[in-house]
Protein backbone atom coordinates (compact mmCIF):
# COMPACT_ATOMS: atom_id res chain seq x y z
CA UNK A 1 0.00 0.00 0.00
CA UNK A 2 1.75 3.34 -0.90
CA UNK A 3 1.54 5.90 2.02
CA UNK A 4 3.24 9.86 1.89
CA UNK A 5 2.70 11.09 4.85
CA UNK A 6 4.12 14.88 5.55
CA UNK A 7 5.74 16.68 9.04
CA UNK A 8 7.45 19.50 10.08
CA UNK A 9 3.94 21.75 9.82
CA UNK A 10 3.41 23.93 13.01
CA UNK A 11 2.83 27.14 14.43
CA UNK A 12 4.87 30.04 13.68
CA UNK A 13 5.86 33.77 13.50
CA UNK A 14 5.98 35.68 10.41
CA UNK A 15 9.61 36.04 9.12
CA UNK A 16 10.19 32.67 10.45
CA UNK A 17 11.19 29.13 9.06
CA UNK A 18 9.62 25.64 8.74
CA UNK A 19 11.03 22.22 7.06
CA UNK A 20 8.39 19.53 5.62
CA UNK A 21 9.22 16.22 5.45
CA UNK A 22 7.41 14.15 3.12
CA UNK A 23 8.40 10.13 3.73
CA UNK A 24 7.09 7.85 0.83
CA UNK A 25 6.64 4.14 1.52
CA UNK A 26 5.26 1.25 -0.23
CA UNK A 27 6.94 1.89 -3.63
CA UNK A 28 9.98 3.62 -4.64
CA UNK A 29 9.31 7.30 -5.80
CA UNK A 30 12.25 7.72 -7.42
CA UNK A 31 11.33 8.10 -10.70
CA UNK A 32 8.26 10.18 -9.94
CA UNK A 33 8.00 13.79 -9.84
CA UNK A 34 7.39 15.13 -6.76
CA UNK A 35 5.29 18.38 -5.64
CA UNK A 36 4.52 20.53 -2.70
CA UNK A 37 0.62 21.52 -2.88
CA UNK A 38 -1.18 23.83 -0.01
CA UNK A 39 -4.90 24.97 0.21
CA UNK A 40 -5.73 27.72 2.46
CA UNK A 41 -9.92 27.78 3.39
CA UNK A 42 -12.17 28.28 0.76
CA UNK A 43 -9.62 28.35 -1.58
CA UNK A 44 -8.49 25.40 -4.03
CA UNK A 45 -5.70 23.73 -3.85
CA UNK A 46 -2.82 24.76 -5.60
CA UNK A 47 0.88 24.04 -6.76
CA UNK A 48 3.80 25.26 -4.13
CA UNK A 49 6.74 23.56 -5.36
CA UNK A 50 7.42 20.73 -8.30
CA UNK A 51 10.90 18.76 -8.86
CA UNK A 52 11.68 16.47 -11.86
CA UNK A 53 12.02 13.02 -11.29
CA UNK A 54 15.38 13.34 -11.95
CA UNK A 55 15.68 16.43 -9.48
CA UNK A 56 17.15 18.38 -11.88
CA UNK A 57 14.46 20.52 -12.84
CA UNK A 58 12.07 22.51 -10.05
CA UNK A 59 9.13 24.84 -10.42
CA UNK A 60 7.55 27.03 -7.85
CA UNK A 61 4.61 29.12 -7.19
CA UNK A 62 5.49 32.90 -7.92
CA UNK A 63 4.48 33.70 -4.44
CA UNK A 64 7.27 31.44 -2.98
CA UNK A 65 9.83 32.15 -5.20
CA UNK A 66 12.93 33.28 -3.30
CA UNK A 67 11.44 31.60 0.06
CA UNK A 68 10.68 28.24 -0.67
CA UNK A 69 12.92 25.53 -1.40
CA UNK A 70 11.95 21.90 -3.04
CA UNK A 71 14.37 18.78 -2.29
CA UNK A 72 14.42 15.03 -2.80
CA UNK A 73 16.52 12.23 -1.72
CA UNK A 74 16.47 9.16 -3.31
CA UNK A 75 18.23 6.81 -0.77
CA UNK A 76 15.59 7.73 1.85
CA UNK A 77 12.41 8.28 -0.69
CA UNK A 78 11.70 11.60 1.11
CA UNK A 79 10.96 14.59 -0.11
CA UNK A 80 11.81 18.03 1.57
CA UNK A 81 10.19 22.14 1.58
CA UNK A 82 12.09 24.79 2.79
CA UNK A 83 10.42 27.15 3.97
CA UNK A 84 11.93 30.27 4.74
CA UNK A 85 10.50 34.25 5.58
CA UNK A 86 7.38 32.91 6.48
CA UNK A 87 4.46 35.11 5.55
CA UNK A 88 0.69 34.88 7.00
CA UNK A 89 -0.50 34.13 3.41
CA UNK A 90 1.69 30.88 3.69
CA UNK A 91 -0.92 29.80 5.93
CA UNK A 92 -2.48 26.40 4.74
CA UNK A 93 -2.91 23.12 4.84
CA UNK A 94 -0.03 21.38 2.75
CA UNK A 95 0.57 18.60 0.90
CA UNK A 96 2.82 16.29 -0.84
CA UNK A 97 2.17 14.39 -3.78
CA UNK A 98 3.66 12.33 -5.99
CA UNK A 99 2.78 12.31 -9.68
CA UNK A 100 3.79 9.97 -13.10
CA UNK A 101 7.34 8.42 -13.71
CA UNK A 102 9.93 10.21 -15.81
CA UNK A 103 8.08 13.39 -15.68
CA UNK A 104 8.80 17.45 -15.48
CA UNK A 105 8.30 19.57 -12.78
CA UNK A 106 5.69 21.54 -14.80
CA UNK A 107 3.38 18.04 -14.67
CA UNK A 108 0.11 19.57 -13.73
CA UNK A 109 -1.86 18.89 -10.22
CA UNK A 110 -4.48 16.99 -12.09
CA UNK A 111 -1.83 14.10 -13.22
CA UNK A 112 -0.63 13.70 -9.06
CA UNK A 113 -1.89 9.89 -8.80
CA UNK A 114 -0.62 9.86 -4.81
CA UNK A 115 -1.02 12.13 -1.70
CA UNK A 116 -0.38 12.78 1.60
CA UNK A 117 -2.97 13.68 4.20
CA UNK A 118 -1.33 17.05 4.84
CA UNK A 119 0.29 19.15 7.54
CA UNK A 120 -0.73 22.14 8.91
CA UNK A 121 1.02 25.57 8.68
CA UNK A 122 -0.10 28.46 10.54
CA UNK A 123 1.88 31.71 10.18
CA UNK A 124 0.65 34.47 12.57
CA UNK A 125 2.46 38.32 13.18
């Protein structure tokens, strides 16, 4: 059974930093893309961060850019979000998923076959 299951969400300042953790098991992910999703209330989700199954492409949400950054490792099929200068918009539920083999970082949300159940971030001044 293939689980993703995210940490490192919390409660924090503005201007501060967080680390998710997404650990993949079941099945390898290595040849999956990987992506970062949040979705604040009553708003849809939406695309934070995208890597390349071969990690050497990454895409990210104009509103991160800068802030946020996306990681793999292989060895330890986990995936990783930097999160750094914290804003209150950040504010969301987020979530990893993992998406089709041998595929871009621009593979759209729609194509994610596999997902995590999410991890709370809550950025307050």
């Amino acid at each position: 059974q293939v689980h993703l299951e995210e940490s490192g969400g919390g409660s924090v300042q503005a201007g501060d930093s967080l680390r998710l953790s997404c650990a993949a098991s079941g099945r390898a992910f290595s040849n999956s893309v990987m992506g970062w999703f949040r979705q604040a209330p009553e708003k849809e989700r939406a695309l934070v961060a995208a890597i390349s199954w071969s990690g050497g492409s990454t895409h990210y949400a104009d509103s991160v850019k800068g802030r946020f950054t996306i990681s793999r490792d292989k060895a330890k099929n986990t995936l990783y979000l930097q999160m750094n200068s914290l804003k209150l918009e950040d504010t969301a539920v987020y979530y990893c998923a993992a998406g089709p083999p041998y595929s871009d970082s621009s593979t759209p949300l729609a194509l994610y076959d596999y997902w995590g159940q999410g991890t709370q971030v809550t950025v307050s001044s």
